[in-house]
Protein backbone atom coordinates (compact mmCIF):
# COMPACT_ATOMS: atom_id res chain seq x y z
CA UNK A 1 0.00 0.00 0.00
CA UNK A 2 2.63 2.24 1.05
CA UNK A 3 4.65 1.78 -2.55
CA UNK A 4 1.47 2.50 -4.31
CA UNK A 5 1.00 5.85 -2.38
CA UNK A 6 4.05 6.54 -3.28
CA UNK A 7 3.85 5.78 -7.07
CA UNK A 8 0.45 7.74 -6.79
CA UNK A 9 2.10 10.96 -5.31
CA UNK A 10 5.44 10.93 -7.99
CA UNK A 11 2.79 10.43 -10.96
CA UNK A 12 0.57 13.19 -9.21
CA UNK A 13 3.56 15.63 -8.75
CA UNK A 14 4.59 15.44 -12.82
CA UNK A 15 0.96 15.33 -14.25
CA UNK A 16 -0.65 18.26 -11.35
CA UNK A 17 -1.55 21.83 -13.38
CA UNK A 18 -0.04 24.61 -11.75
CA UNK A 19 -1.96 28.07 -10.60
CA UNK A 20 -0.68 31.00 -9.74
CA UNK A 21 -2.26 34.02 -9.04
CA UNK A 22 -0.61 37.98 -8.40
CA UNK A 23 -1.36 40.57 -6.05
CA UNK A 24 -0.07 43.17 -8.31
CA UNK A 25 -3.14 45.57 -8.98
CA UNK A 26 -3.99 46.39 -12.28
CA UNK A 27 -2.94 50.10 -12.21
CA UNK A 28 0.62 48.60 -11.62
CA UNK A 29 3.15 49.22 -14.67
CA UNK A 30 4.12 45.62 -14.08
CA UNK A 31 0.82 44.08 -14.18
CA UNK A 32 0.51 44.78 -17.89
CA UNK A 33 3.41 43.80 -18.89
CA UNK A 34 4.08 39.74 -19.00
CA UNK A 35 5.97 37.69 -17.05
CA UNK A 36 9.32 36.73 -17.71
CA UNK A 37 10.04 33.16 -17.95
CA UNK A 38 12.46 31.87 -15.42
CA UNK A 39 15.65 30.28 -17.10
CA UNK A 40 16.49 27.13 -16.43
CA UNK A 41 19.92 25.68 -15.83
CA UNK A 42 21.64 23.82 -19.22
CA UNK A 43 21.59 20.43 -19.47
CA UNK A 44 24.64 18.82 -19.96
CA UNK A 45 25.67 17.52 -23.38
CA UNK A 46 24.84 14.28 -23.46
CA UNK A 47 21.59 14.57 -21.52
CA UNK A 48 19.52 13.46 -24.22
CA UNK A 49 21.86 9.65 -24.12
CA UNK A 50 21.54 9.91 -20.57
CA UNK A 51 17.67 10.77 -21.01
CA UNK A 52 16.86 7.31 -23.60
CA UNK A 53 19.23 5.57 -20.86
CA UNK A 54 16.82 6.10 -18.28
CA UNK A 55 13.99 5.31 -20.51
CA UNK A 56 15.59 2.34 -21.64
CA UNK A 57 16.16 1.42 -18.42
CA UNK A 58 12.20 1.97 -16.90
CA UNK A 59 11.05 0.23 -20.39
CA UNK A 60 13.44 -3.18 -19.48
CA UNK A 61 12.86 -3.02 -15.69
CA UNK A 62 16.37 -1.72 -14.64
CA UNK A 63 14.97 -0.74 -11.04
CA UNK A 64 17.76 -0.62 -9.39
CA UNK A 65 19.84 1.57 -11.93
CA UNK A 66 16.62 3.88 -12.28
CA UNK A 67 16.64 3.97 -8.47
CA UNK A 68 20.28 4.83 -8.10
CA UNK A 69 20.06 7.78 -10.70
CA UNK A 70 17.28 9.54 -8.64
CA UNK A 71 18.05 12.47 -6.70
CA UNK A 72 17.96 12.75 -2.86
CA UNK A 73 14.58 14.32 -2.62
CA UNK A 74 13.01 12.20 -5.28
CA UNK A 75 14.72 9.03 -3.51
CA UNK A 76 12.91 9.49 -0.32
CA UNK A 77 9.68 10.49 -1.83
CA UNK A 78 9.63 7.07 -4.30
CA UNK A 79 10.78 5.19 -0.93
CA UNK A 80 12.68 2.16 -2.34
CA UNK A 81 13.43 0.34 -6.20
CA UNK A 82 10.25 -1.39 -6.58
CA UNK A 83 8.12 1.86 -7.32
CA UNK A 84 10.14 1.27 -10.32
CA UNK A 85 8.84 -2.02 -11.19
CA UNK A 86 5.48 -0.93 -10.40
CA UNK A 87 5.84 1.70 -12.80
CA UNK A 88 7.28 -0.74 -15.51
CA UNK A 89 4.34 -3.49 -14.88
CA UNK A 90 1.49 -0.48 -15.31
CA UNK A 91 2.59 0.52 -18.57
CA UNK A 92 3.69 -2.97 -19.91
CA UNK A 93 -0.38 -3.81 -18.64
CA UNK A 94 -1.54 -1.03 -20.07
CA UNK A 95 0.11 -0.68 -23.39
CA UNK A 96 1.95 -3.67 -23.77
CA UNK A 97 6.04 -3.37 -25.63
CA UNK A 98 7.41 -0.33 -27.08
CA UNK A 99 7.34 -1.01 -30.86
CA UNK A 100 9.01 1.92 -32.54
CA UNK A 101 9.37 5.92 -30.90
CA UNK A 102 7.23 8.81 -32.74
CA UNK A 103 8.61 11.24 -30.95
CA UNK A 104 11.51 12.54 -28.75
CA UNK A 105 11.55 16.11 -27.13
CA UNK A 106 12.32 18.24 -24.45
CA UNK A 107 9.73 20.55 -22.76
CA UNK A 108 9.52 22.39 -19.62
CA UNK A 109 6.60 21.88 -17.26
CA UNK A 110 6.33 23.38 -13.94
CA UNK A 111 9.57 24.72 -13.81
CA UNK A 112 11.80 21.66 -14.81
CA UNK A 113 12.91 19.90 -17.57
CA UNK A 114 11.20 16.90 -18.86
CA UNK A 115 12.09 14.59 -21.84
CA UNK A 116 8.86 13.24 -23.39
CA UNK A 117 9.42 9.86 -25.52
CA UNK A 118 6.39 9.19 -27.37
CA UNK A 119 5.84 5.68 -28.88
CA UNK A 120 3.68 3.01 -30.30
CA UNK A 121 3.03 0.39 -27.90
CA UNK A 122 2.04 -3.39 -28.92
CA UNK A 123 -1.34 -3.09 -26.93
CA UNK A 124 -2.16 0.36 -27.18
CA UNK A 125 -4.80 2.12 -29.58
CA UNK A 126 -2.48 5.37 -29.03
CA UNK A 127 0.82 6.57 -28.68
CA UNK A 128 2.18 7.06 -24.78
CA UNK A 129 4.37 9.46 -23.73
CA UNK A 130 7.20 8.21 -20.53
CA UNK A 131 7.81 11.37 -19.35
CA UNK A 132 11.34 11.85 -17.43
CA UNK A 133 12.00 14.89 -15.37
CA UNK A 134 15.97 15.36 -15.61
CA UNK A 135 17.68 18.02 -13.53
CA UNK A 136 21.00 19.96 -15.02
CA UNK A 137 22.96 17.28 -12.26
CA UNK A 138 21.42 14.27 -14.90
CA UNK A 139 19.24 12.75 -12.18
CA UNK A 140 16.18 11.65 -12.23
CA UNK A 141 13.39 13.76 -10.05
CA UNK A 142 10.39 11.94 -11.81
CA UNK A 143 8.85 9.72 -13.92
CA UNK A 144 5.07 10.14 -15.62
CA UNK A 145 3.25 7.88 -17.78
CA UNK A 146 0.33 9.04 -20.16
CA UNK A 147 -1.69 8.14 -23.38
CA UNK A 148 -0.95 11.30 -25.83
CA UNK A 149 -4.21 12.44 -25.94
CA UNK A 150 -4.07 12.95 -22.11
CA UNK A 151 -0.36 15.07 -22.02
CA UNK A 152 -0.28 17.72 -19.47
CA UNK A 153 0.35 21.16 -20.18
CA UNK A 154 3.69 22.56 -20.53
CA UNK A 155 5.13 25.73 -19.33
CA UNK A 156 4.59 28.87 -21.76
């Protein structure tokens, strides 16, 4: 139960919309004009071999490597390797083996990178994106699953 809760929350934490509101009034200068994006650290440059690495890895059940690439926070928040497996059996159930990727990209989404791998799967009627959040370190701080119909928004 407890691995489960935990899957639940790291899923929940990549796929969760963001709000934010101002208190700036709207006679404020600043409230017309818009607001800048923050930007983000550079990613090493072999972050996109280290990003198929870790998909590879969560497509062929490599828990433990998967595990041992996470960062600290992320580590105690997924609690041990088997959220791994768990996260490899749901999509193998749901969508059976990766037969060829569509699409590979980078977006940002709530203020971190992610690299999106969207692919035909065996038992799927639509592409699914793994979604990898990758800091500029090259661990891991997340892992998301979703049909591509269903992908979460991205940051502007």
């Amino acid at each position: 139960m407890r691995r489960q809760l935990a899957l639940l929350v790291a899923l929940a934490a990549l796929a969760a919309p963001v709000s934010v509101s101002t208190a700036q009034s709207a006679t404020s200068p600043a409230a017309a004009a818009p607001a800048a994006h923050a930007r983000l650290a550079q990613l090493s440059p072999d972050s996109l071999e280290r990003a198929r690495r870790y998909a590879t890895w969560l497509l062929t059940a490599r828990s433990d490597s998967l595990y041992a690439s996470l960062d600290s926070t992320s580590r105690r928040q997924f609690g041990s390797v088997s959220v791994f497996d768990e996260i490899a059996a749901d999509l193998a159930i749901r969508a059976g083996a990766e037969e060829h990727v569509i699409e590979e990209r980078w977006v940002n989404r709530l203020g971190k990178r992610q690299y999106w791998r969207t692919s035909k799967y065996s038992g799927a009627d639509e592409p699914m994106i793994v979604r990898l959040v990758i800091l500029p370190t090259g661990e891991l701080a997340g892992v998301g699953l979703n049909p591509r119909s269903q992908a979460p928004p991205t940051d502007p």
